[in-house]
PDB file of N, CA and C in Angstrom:
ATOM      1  N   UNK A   1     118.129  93.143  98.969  1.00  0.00           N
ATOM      2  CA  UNK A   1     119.069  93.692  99.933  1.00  0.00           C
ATOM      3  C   UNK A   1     120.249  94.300  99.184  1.00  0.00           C
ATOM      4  N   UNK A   2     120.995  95.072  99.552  1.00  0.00           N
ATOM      5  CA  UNK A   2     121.635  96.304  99.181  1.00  0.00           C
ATOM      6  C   UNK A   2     123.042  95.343  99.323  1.00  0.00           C
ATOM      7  N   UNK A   3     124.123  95.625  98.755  1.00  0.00           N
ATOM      8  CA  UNK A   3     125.503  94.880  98.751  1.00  0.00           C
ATOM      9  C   UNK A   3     126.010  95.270 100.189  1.00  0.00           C
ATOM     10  N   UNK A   4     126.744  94.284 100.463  1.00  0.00           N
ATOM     11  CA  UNK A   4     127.455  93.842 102.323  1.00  0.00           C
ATOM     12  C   UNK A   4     128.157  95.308 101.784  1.00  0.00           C
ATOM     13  N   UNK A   5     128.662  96.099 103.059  1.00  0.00           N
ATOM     14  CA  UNK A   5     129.410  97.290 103.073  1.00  0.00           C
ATOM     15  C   UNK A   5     130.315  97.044 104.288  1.00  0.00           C
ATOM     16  N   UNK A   6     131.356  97.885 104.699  1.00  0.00           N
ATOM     17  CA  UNK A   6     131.895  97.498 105.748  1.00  0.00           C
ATOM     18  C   UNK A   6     132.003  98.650 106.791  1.00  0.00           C
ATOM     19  N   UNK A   7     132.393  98.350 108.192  1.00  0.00           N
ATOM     20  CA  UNK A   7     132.059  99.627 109.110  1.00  0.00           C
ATOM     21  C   UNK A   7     132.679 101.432 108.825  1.00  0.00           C
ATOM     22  N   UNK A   8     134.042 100.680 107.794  1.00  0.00           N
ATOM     23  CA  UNK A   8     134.437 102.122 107.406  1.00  0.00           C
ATOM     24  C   UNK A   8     133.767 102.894 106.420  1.00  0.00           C
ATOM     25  N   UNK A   9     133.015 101.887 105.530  1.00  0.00           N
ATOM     26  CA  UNK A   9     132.130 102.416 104.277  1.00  0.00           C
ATOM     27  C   UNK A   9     131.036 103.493 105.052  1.00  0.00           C
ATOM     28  N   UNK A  10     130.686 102.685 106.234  1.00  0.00           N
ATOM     29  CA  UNK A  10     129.272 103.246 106.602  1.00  0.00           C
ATOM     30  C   UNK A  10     129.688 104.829 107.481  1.00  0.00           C
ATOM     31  N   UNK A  11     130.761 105.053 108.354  1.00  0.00           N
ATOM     32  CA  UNK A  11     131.378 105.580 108.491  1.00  0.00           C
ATOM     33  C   UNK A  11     131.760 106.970 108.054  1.00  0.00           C
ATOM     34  N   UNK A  12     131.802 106.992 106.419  1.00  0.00           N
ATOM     35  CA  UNK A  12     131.739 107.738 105.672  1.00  0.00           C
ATOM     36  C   UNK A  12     130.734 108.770 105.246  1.00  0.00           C
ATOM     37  N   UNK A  13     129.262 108.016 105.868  1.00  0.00           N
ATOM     38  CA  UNK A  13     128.464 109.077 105.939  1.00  0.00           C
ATOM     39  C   UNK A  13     127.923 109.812 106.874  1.00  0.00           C
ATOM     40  N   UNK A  14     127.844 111.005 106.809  1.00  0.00           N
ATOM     41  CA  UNK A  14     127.812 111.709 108.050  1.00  0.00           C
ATOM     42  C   UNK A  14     126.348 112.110 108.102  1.00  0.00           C
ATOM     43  N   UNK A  15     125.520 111.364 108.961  1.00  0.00           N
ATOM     44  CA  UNK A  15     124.049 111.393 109.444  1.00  0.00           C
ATOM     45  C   UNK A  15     124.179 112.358 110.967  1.00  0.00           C
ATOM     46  N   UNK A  16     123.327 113.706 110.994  1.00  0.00           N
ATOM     47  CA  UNK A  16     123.311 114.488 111.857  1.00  0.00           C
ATOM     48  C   UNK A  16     122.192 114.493 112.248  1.00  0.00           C
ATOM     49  N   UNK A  17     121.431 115.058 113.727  1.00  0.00           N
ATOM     50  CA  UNK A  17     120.607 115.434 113.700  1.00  0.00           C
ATOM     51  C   UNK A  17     120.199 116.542 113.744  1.00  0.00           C
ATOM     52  N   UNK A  18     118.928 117.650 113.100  1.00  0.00           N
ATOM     53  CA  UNK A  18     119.054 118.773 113.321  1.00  0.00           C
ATOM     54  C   UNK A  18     117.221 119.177 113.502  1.00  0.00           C
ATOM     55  N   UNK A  19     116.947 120.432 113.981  1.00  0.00           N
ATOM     56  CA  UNK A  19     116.322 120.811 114.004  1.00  0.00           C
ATOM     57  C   UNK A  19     115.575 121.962 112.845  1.00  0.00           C
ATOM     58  N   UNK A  20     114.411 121.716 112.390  1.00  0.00           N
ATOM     59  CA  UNK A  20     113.953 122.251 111.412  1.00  0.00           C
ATOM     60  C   UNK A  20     113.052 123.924 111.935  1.00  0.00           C
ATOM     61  N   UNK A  21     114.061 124.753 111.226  1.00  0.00           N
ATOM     62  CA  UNK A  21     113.635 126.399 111.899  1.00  0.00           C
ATOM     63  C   UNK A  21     112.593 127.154 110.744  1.00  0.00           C
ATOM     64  N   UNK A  22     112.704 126.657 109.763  1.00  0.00           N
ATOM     65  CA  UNK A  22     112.034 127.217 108.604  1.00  0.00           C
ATOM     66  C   UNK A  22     111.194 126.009 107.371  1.00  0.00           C
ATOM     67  N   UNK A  23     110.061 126.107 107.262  1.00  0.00           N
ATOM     68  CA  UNK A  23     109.511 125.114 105.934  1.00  0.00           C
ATOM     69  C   UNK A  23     108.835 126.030 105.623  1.00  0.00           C
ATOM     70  N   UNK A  24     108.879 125.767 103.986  1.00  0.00           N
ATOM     71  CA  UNK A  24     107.761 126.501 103.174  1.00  0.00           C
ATOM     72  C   UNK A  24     107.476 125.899 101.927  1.00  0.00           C
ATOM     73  N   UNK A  25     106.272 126.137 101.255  1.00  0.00           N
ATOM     74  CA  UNK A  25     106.270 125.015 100.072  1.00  0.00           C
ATOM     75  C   UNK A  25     107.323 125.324  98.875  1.00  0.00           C
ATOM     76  N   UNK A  26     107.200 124.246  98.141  1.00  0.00           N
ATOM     77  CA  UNK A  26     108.234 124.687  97.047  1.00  0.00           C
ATOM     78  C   UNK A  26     107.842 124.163  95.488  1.00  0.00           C
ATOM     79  N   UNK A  27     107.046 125.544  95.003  1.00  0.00           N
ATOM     80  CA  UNK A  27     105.622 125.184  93.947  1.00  0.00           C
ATOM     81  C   UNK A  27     106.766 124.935  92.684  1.00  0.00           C
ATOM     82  N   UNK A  28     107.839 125.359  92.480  1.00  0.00           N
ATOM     83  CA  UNK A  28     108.889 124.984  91.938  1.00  0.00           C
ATOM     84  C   UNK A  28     109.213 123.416  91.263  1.00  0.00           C
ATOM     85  N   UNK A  29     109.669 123.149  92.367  1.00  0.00           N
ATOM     86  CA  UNK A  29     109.931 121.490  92.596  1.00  0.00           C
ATOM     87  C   UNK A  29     108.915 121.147  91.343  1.00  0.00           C
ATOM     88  N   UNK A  30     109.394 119.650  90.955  1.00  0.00           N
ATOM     89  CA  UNK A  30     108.883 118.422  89.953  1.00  0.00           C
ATOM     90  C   UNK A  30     107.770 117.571  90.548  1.00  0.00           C
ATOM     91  N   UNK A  31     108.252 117.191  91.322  1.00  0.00           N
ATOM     92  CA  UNK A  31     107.149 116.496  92.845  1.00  0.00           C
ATOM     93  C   UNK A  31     106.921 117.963  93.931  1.00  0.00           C
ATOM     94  N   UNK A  32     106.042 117.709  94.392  1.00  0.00           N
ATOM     95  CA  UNK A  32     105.427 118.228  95.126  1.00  0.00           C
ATOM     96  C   UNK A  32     106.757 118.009  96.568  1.00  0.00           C
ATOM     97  N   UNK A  33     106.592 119.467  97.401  1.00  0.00           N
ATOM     98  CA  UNK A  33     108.331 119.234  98.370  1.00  0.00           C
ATOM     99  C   UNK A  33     108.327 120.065  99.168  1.00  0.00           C
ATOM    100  N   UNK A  34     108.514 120.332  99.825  1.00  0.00           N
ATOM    101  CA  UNK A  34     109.014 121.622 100.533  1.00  0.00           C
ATOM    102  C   UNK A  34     110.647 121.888 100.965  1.00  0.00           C
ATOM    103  N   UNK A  35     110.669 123.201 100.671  1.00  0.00           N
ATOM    104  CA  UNK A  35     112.034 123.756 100.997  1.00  0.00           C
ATOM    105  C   UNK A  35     112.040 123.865 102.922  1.00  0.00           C
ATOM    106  N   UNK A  36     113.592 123.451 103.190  1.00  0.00           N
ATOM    107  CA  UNK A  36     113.027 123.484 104.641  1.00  0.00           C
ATOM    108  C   UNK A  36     114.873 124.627 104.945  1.00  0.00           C
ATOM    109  N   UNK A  37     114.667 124.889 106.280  1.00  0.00           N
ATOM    110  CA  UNK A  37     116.140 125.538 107.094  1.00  0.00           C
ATOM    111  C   UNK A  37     116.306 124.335 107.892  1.00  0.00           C
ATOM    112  N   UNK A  38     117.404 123.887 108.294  1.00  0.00           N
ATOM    113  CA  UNK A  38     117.306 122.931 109.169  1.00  0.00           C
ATOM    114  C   UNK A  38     118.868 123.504 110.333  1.00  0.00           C
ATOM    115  N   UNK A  39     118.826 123.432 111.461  1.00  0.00           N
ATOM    116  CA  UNK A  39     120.151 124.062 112.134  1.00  0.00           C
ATOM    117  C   UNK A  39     120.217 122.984 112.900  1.00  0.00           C
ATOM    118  N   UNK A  40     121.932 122.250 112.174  1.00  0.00           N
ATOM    119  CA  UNK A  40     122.699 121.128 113.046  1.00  0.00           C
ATOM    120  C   UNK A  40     123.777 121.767 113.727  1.00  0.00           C
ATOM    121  N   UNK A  41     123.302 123.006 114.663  1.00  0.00           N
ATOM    122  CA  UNK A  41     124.270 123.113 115.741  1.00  0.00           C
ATOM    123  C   UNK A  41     125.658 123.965 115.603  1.00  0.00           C
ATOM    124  N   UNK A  42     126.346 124.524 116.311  1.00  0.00           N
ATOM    125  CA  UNK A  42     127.414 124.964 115.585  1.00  0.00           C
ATOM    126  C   UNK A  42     128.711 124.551 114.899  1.00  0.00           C
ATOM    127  N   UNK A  43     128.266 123.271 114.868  1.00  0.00           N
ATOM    128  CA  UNK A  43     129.567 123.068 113.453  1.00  0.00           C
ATOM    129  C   UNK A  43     129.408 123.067 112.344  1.00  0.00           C
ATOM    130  N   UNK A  44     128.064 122.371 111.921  1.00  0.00           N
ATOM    131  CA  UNK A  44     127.984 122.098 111.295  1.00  0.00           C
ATOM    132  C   UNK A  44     126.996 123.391 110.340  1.00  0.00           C
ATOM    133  N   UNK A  45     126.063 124.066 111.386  1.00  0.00           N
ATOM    134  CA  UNK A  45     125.436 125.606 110.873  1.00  0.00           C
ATOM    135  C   UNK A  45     123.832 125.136 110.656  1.00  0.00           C
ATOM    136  N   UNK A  46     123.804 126.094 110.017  1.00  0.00           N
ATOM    137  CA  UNK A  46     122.337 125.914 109.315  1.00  0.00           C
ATOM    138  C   UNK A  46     122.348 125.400 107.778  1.00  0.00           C
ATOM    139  N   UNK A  47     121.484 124.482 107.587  1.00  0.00           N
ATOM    140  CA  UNK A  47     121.314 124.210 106.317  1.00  0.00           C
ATOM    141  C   UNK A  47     119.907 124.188 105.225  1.00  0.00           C
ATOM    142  N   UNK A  48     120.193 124.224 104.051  1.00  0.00           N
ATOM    143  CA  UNK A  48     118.793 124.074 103.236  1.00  0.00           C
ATOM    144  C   UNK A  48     118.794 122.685 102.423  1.00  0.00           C
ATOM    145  N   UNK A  49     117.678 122.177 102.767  1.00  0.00           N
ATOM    146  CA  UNK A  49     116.744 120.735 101.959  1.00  0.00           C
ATOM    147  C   UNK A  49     115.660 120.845 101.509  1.00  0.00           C
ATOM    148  N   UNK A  50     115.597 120.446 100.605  1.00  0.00           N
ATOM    149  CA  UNK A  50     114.039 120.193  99.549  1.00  0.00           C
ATOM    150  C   UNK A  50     113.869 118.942 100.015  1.00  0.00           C
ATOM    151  N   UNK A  51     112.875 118.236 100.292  1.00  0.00           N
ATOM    152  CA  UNK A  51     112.390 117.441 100.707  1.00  0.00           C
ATOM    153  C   UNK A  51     110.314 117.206 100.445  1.00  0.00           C
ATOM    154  N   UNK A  52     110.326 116.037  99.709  1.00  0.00           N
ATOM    155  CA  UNK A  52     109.592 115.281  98.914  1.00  0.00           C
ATOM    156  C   UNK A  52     108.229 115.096 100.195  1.00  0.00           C
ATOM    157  N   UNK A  53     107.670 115.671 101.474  1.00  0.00           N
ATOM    158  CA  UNK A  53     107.193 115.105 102.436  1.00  0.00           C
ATOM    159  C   UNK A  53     105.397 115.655 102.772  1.00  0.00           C
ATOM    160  N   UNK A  54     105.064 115.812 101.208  1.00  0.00           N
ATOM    161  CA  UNK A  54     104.120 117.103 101.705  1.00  0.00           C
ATOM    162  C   UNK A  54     102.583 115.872 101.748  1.00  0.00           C
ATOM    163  N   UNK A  55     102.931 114.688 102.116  1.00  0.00           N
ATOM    164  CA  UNK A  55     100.997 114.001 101.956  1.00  0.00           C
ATOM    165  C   UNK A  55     101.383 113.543 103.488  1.00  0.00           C
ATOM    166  N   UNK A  56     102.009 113.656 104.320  1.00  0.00           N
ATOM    167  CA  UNK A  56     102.032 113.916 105.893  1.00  0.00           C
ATOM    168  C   UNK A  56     102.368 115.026 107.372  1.00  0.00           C
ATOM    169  N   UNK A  57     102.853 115.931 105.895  1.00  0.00           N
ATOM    170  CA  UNK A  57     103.307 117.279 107.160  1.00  0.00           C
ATOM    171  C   UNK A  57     102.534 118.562 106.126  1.00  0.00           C
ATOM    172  N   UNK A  58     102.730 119.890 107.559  1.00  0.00           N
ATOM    173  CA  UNK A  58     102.410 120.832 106.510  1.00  0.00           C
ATOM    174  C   UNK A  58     104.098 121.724 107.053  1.00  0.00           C
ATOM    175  N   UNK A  59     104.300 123.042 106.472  1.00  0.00           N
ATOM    176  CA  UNK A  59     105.190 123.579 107.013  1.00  0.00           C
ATOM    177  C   UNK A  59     104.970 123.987 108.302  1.00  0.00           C
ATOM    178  N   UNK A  60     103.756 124.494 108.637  1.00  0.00           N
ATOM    179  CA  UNK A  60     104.024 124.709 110.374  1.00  0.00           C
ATOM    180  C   UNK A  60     103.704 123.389 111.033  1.00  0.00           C
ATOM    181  N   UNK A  61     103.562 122.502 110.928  1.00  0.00           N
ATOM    182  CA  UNK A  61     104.029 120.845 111.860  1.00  0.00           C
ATOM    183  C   UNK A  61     105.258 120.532 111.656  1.00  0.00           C
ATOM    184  N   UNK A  62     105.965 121.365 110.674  1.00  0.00           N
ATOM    185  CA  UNK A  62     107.036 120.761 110.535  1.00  0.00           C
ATOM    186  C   UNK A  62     108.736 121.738 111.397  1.00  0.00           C
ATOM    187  N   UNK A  63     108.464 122.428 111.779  1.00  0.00           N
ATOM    188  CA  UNK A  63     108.859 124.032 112.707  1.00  0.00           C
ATOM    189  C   UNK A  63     109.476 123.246 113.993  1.00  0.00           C
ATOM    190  N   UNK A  64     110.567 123.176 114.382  1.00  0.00           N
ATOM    191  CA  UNK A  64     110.410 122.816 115.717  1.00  0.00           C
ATOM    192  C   UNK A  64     110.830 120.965 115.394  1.00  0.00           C
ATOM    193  N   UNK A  65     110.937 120.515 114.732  1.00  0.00           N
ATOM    194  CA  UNK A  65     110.738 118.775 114.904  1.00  0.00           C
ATOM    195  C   UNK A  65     112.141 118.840 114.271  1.00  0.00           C
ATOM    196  N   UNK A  66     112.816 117.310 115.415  1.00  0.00           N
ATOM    197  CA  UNK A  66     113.936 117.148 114.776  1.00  0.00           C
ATOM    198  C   UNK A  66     114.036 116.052 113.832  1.00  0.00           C
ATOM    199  N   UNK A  67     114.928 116.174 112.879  1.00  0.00           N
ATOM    200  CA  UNK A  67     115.171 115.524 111.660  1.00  0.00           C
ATOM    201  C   UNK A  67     116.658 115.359 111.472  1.00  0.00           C
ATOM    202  N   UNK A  68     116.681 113.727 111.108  1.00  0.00           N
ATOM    203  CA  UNK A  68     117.909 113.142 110.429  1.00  0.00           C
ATOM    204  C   UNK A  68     118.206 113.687 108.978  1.00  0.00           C
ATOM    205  N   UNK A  69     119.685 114.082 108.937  1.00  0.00           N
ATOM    206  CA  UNK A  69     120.131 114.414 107.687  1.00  0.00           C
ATOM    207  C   UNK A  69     121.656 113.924 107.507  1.00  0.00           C
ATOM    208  N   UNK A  70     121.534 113.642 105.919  1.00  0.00           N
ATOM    209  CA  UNK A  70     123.376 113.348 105.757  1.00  0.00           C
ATOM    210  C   UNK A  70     123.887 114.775 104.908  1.00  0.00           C
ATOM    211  N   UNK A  71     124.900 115.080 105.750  1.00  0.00           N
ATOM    212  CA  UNK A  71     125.480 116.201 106.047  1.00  0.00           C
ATOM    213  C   UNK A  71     126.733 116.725 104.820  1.00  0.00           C
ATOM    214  N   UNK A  72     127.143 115.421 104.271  1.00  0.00           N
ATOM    215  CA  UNK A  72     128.601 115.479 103.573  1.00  0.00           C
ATOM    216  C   UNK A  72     127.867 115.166 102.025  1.00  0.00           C
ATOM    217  N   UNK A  73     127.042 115.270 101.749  1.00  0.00           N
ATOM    218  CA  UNK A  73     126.742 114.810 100.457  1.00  0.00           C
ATOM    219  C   UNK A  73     127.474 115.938  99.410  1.00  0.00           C
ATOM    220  N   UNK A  74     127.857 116.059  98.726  1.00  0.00           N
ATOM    221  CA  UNK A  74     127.537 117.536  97.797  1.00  0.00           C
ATOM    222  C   UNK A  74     126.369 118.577  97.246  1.00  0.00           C
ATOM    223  N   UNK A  75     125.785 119.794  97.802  1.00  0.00           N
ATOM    224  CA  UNK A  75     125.360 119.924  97.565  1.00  0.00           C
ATOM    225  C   UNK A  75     124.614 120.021  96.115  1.00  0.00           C
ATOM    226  N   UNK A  76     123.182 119.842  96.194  1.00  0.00           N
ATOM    227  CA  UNK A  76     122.234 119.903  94.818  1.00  0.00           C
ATOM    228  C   UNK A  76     121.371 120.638  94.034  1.00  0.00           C
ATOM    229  N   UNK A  77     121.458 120.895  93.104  1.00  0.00           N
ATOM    230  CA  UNK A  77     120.607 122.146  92.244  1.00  0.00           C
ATOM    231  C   UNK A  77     119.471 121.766  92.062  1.00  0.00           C
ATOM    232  N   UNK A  78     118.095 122.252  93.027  1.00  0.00           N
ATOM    233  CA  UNK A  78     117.081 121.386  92.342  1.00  0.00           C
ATOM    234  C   UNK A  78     116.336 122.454  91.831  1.00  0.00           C
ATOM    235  N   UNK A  79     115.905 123.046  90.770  1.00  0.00           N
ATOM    236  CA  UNK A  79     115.520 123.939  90.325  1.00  0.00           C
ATOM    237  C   UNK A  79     116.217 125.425  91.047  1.00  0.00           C
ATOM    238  N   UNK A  80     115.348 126.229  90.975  1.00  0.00           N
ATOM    239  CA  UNK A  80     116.137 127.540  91.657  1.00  0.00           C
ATOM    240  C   UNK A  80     116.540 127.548  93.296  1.00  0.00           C
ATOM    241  N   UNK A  81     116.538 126.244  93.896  1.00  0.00           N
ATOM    242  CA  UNK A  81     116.677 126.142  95.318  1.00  0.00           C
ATOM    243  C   UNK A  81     118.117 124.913  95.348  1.00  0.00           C
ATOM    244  N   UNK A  82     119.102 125.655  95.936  1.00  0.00           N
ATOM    245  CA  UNK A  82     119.953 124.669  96.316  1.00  0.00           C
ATOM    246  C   UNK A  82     120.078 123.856  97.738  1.00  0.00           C
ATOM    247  N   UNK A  83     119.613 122.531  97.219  1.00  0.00           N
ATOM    248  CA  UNK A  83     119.499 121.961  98.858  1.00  0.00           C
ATOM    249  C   UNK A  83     121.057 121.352  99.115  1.00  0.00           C
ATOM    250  N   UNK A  84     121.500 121.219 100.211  1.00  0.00           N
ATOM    251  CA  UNK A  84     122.660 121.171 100.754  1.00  0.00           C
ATOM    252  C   UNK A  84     122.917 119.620 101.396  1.00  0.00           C
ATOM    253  N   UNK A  85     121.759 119.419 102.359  1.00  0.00           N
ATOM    254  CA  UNK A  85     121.612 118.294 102.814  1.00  0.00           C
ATOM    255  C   UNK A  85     120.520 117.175 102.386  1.00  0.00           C
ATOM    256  N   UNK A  86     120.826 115.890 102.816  1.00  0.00           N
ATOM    257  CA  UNK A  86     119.723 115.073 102.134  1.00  0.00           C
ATOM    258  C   UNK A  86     118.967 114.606 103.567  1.00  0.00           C
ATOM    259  N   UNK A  87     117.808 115.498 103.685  1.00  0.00           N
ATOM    260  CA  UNK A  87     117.013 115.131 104.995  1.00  0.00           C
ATOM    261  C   UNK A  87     116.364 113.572 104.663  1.00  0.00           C
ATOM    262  N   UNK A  88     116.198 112.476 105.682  1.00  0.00           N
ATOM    263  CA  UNK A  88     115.956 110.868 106.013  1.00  0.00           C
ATOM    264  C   UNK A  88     114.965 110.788 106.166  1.00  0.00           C
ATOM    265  N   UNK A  89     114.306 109.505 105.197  1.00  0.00           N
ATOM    266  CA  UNK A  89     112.969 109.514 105.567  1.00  0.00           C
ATOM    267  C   UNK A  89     112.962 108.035 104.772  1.00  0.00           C
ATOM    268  N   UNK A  90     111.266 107.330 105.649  1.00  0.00           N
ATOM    269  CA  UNK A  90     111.073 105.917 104.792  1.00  0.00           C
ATOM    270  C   UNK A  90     109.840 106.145 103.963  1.00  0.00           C
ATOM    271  N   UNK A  91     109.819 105.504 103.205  1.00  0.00           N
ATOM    272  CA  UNK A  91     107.739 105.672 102.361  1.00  0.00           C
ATOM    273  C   UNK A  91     107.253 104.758 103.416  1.00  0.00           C
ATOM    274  N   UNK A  92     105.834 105.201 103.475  1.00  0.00           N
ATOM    275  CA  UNK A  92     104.893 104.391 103.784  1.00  0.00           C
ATOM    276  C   UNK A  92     104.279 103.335 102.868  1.00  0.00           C
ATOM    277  N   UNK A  93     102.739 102.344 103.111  1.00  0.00           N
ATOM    278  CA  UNK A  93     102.618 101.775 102.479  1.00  0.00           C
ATOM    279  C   UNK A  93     102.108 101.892 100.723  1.00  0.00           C
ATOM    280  N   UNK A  94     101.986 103.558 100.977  1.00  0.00           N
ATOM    281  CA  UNK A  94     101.414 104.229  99.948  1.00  0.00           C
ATOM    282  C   UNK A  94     102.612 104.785  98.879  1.00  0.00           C
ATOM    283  N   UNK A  95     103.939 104.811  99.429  1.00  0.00           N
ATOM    284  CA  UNK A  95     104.803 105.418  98.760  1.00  0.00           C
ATOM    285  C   UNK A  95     105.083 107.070  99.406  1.00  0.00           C
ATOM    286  N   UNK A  96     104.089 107.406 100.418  1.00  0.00           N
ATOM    287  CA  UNK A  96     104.292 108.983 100.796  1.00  0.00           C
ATOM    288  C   UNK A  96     105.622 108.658 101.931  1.00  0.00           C
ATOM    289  N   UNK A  97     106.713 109.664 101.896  1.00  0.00           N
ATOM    290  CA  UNK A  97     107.941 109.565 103.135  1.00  0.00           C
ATOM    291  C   UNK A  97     107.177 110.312 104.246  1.00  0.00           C
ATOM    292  N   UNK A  98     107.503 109.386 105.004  1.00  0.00           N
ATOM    293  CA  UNK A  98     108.311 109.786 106.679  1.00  0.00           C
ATOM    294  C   UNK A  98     108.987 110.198 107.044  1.00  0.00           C
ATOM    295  N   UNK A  99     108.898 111.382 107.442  1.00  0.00           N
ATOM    296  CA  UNK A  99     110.375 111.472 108.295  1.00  0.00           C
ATOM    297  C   UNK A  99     111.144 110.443 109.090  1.00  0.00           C
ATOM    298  N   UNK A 100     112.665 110.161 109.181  1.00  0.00           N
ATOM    299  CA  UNK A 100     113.448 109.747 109.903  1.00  0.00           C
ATOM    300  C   UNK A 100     113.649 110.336 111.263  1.00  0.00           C
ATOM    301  N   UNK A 101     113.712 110.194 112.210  1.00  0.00           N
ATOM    302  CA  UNK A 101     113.749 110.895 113.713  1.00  0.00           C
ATOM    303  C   UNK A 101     114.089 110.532 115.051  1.00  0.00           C
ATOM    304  N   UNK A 102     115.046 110.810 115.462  1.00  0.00           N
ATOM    305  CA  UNK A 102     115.287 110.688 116.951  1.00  0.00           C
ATOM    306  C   UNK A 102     113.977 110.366 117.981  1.00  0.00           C
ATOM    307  N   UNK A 103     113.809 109.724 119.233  1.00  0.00           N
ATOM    308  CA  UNK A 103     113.244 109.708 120.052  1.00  0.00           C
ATOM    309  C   UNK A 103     112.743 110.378 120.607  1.00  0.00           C
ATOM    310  N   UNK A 104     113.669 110.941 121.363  1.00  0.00           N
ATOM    311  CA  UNK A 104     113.725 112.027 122.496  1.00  0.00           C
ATOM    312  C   UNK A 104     114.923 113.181 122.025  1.00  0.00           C
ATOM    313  N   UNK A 105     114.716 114.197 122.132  1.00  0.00           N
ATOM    314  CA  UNK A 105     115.446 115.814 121.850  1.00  0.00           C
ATOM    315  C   UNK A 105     117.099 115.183 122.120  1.00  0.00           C
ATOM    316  N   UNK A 106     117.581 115.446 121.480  1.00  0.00           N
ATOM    317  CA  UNK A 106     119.134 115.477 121.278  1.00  0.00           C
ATOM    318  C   UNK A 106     119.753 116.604 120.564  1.00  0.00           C
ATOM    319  N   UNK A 107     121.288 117.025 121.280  1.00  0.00           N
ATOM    320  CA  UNK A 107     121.789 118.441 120.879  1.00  0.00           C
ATOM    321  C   UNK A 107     121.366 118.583 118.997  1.00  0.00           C
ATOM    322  N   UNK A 108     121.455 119.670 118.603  1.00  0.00           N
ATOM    323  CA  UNK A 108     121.555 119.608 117.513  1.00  0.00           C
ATOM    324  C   UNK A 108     122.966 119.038 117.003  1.00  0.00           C
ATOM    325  N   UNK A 109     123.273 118.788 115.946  1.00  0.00           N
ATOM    326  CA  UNK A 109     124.671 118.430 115.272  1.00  0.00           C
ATOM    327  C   UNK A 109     125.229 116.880 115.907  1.00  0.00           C
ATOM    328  N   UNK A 110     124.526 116.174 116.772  1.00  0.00           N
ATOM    329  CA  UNK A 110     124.846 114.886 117.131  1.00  0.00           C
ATOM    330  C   UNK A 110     125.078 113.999 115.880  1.00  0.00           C
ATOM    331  N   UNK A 111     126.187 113.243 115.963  1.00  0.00           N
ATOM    332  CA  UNK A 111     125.978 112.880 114.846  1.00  0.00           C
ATOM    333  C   UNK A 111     125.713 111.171 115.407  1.00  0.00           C
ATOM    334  N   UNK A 112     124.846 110.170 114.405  1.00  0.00           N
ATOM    335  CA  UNK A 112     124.874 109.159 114.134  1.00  0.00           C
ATOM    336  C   UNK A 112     125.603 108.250 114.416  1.00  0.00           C
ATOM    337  N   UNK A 113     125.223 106.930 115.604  1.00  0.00           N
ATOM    338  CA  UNK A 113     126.484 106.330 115.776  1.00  0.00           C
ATOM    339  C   UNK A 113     126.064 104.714 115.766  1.00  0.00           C
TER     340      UNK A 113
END
């Protein structure tokens, strides 16, 4: 288990939800990934993530589905693609991620509460 944190620590990170408008592979990448667009709404805009998710989605399953992301990170240089946000996800029993995900459709840019 991860060290006790407190409600302002957690606070600090800003988990959005957004909708994914664009995936495509990204033969680039070290691991196998895809580059995605993801749009949290108008405050927050549109954003780009590389994301590690390719032994359960393809890019067109992935079009349209909403996805958890933390929003405030600094963006990252991962080869010639700068991802912005860090899209949420768990491994399975195999080690392949999951997406993280809302239930039911919520605005884009909701944030985490």
């Amino acid at each position: 288990m991860a060290e006790e944190i407190t409600y302002a620590d957690f606070d600090r990170v800003d988990i959005r939800v957004g909708t994914i408008v664009e995936a495509s592979p990204f033969p680039e990448a070290r691991k196998p990934a895809f580059k995605l667009v993801i749009d949290f709404g108008p405050d927050i805009g549109v954003k780009k993530s590389s994301a590690q998710i390719t032994m359960h989605y393809t890019p067109e399953r992935l079009i349209g589905r909403q996805v958890l992301g933390v929003v405030n990170f600094p963006p990252r240089q991962i080869g010639p693609f700068r991802s912005e946000v860090l899209t949420l996800g768990f491994a399975d029993e195999n080690g392949a991620i999951v997406l993280a995900a809302v239930e039911q459709p919520v605005p884009n840019g909701q944030k985490m509460m």
